[in-house]
Protein backbone atom coordinates (compact mmCIF):
# COMPACT_ATOMS: atom_id res chain seq x y z
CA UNK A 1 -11.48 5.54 43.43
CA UNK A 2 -11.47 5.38 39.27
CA UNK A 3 -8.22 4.85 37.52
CA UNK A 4 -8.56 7.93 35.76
CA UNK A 5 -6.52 10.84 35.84
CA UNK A 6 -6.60 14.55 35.66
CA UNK A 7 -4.27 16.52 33.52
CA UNK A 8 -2.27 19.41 33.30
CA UNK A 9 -2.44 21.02 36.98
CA UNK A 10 0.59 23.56 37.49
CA UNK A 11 3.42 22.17 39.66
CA UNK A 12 2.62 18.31 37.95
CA UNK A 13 4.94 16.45 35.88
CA UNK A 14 3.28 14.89 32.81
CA UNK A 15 4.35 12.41 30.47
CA UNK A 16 4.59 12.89 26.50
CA UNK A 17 2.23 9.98 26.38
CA UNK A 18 -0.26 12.23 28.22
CA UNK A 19 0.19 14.79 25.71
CA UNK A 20 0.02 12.83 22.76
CA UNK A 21 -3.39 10.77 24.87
CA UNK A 22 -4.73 14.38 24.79
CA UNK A 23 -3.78 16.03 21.43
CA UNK A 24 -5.49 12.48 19.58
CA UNK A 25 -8.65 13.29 20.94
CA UNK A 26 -9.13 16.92 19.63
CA UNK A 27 -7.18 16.80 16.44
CA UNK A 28 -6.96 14.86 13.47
CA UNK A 29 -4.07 13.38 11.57
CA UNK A 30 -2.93 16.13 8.83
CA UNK A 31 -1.52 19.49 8.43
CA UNK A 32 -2.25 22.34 10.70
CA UNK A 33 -3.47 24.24 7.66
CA UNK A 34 -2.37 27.73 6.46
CA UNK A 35 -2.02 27.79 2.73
CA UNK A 36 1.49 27.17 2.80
CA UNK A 37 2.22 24.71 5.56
CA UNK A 38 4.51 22.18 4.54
CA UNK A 39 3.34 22.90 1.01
CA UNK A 40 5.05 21.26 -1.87
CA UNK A 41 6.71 23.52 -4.39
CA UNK A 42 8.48 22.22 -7.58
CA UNK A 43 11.77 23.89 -7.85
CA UNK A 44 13.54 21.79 -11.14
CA UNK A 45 14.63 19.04 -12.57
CA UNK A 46 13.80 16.26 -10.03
CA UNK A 47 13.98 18.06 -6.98
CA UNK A 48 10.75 19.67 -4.79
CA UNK A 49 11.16 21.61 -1.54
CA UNK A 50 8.49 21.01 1.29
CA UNK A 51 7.95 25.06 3.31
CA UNK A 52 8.08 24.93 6.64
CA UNK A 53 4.80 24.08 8.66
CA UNK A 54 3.81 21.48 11.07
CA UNK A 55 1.31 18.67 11.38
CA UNK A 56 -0.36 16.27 13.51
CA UNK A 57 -0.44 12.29 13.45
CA UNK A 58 -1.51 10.43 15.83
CA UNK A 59 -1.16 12.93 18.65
CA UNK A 60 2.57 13.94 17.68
CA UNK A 61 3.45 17.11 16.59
CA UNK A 62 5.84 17.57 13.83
CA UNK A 63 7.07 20.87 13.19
CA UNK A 64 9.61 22.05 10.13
CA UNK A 65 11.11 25.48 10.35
CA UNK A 66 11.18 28.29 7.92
CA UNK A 67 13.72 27.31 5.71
CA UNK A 68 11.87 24.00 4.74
CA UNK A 69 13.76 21.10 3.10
CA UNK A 70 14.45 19.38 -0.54
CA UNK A 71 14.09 16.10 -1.91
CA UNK A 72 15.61 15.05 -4.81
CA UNK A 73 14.49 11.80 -6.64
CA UNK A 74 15.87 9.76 -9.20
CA UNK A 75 15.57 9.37 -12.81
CA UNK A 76 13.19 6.89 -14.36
CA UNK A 77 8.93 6.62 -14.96
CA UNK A 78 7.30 5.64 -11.19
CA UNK A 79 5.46 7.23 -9.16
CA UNK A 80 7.16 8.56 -5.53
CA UNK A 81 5.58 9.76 -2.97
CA UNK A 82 6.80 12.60 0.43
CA UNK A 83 5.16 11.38 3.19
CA UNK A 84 5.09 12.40 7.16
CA UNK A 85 6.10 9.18 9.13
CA UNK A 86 5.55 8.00 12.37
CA UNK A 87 7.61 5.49 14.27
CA UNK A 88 6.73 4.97 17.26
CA UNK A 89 9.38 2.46 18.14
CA UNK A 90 12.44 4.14 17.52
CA UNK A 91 10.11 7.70 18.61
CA UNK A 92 10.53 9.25 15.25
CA UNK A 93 8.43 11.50 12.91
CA UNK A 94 9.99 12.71 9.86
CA UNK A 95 9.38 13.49 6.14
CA UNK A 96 10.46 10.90 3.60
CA UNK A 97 10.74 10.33 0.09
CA UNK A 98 9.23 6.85 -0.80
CA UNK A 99 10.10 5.86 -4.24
CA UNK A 100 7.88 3.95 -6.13
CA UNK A 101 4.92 3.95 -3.60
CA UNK A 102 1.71 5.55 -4.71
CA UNK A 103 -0.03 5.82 -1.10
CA UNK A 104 0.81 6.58 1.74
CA UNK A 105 0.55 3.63 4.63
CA UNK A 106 -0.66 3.55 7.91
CA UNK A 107 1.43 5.76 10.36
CA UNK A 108 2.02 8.38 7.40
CA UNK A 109 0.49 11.53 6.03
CA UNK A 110 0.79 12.20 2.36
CA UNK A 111 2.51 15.32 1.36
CA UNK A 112 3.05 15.44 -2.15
CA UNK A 113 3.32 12.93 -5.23
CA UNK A 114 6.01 12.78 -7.58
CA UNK A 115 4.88 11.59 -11.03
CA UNK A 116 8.61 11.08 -12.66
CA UNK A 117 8.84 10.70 -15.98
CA UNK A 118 12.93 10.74 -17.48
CA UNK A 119 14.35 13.84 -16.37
CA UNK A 120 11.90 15.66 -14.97
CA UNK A 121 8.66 15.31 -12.74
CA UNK A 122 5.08 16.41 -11.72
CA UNK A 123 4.32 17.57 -8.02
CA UNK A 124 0.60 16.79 -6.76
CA UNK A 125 -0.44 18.62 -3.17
CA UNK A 126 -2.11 15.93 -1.35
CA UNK A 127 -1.80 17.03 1.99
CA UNK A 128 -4.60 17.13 3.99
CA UNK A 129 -5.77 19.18 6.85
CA UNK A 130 -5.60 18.74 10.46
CA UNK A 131 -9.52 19.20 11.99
CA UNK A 132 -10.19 20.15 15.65
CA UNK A 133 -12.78 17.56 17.03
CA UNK A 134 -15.34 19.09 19.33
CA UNK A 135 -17.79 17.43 20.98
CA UNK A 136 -21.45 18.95 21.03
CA UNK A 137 -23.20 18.08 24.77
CA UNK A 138 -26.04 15.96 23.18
CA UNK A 139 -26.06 12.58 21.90
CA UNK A 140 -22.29 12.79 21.55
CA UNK A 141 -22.39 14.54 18.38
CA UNK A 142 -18.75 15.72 16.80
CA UNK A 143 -17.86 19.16 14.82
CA UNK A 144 -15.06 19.02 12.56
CA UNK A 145 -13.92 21.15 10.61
CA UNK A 146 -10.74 22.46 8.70
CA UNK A 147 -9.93 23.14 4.53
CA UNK A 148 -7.91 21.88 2.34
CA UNK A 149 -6.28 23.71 -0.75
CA UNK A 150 -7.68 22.70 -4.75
CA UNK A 151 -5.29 21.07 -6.97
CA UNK A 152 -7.46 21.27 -9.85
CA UNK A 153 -7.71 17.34 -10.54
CA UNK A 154 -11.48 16.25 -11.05
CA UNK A 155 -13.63 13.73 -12.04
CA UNK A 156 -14.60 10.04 -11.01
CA UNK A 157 -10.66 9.03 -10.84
CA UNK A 158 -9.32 12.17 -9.33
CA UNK A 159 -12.52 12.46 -6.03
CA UNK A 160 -12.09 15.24 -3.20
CA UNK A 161 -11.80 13.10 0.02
CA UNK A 162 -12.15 14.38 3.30
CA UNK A 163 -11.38 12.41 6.43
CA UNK A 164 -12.17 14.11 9.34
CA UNK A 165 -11.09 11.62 12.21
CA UNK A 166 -15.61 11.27 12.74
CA UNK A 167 -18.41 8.99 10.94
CA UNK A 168 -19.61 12.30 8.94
CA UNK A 169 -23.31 12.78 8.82
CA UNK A 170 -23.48 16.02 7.34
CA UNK A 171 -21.29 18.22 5.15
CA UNK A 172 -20.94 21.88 4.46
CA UNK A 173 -18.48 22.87 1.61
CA UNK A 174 -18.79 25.42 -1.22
CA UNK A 175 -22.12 26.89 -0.13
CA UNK A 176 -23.88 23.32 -0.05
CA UNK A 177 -25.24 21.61 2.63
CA UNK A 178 -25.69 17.92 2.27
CA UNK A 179 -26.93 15.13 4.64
CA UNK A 180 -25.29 11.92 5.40
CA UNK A 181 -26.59 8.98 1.97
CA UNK A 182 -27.43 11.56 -0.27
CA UNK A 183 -25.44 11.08 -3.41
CA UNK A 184 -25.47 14.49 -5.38
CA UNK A 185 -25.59 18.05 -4.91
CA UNK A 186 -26.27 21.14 -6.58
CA UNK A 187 -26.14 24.74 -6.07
CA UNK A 188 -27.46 27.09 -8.71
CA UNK A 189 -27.14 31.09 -9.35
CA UNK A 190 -29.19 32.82 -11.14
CA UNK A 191 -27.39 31.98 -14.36
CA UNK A 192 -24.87 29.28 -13.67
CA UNK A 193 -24.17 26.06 -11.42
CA UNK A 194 -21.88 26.45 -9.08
CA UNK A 195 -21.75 23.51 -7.49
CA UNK A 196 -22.34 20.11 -9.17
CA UNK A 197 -21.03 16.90 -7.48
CA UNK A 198 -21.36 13.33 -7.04
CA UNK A 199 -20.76 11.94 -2.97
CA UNK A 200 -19.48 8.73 -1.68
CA UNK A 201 -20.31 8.12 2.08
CA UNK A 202 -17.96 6.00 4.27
CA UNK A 203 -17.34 5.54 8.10
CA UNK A 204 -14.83 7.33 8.49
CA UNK A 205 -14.72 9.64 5.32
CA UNK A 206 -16.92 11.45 2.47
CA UNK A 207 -15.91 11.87 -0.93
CA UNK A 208 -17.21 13.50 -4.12
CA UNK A 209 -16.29 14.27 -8.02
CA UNK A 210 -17.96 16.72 -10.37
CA UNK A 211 -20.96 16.12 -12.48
CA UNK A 212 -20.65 19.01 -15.50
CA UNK A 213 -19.79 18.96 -18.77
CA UNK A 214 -17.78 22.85 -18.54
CA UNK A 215 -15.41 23.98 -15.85
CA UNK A 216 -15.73 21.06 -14.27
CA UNK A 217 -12.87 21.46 -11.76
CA UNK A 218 -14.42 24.73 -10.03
CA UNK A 219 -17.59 22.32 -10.18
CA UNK A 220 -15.87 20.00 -8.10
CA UNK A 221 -14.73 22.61 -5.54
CA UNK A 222 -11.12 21.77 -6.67
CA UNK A 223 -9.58 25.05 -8.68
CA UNK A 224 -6.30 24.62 -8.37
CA UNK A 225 -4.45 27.10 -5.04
CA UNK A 226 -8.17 27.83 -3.71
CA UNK A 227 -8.65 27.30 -0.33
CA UNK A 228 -12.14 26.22 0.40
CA UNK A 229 -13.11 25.63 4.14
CA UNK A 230 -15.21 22.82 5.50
CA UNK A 231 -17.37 21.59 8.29
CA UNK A 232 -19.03 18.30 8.62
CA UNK A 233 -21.19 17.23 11.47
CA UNK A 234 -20.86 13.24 12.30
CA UNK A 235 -20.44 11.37 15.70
């Protein structure tokens, strides 16, 4: 008899850890993504209220209601950071304001970055989404897929980066289609390019910046509140 175990049969008590076992294979860590889920929003001064939403790390669920919540940060010229944390010890997950950390760490999602500066601040979105990871019945294969919402940052410094919880082999974005090493991409209309980009392939995550002289953000597949959907195949 194998020391496996079959799950969720009616009448069966199950453990959170066999919840949490099963949510980490199929999803991601990130945001369950509609537009405004757990969206930053800059209200004044140094404050900026996270909407309600929810999110997965590591198998948890984190969920925050309707009436979302504030953070207020403190005067001076750093960089903060609200992050989603996980603590496994003391069986927390919570949003936090880190001051004066510019990434998040392992066992946190990044929600939005605070450049301060005096009195006042700038709010950067940088969640990212939460991708259902199916398995395709040959050669163990992987489809993930999911969006993420343009800030309007671009260039070399300022790279879209998707992490899809797969080694990502191919990647479908903006109306491009691009293989696994291939370093650019472009997508022509009859009269303009759309799509211009430069990629960076890792293990566990593809990247790219735009390559145009003009409008180089929409180049980039970054205009700032667009949602643009992805898929990447990858194993």
């Amino acid at each position: 008899m194998s020391n496996g175990k079959g799950l969720f049969f009616d009448g069966i008590a199950y453990s959170a850890a066999d919840m949490v076992s099963y949510l980490g294979n199929i999803c991601s860590d990130g945001v369950m993504m509609n537009t405004d889920s757990l969206k930053p929003v800059y209200t004044e001064g140094l404050t900026v209220r996270i909407l309600g939403g929810s999110a997965y790390l590591r198998g948890y669920c984190y969920v925050l209601g309707s009436e979302g919540c504030d953070f207020t940060t403190l005067e001076g010229t750093r960089t903060d950071l609200v992050v989603l944390r996980l603590d496994e010890t003391d069986k927390t997950l919570e949003l936090v304001l880190k001051q004066g950390q510019t990434e998040p760490q392992d066992g946190e999602i990044g929600i939005a970055r605070l450049d301060v500066g005096g009195t006042s601040m700038t709010v950067t979105d940088i969640r990212r989404a939460s991708v259902f990871k199916i398995p395709l019945a040959s050669g163990g294969a992987k489809i993930a897929y999911g969006s993420y919402i343009g800030t309007g940052l671009y260039g070399a410094s300022n790279p879209n980066i998707l992490t899809p919880g797969i080694k990502p082999l191919l990647l479908a974005v903006g109306g491009i289609c691009v293989p696994y090493g291939q370093t650019s991409a472009t997508k022509w209309t009859s009269t303009y390019t759309d799509v211009s980009i430069i990629l960076t392939w890792k293990d566990d995550s593809v990247s790219w910046y735009g390559n145009s002289s003009v409008d180089v953000a929409k180049n980039q597949l970054n205009l700032k509140g667009v949602t643009y959907n992805w898929v990447i195949l990858g194993v």
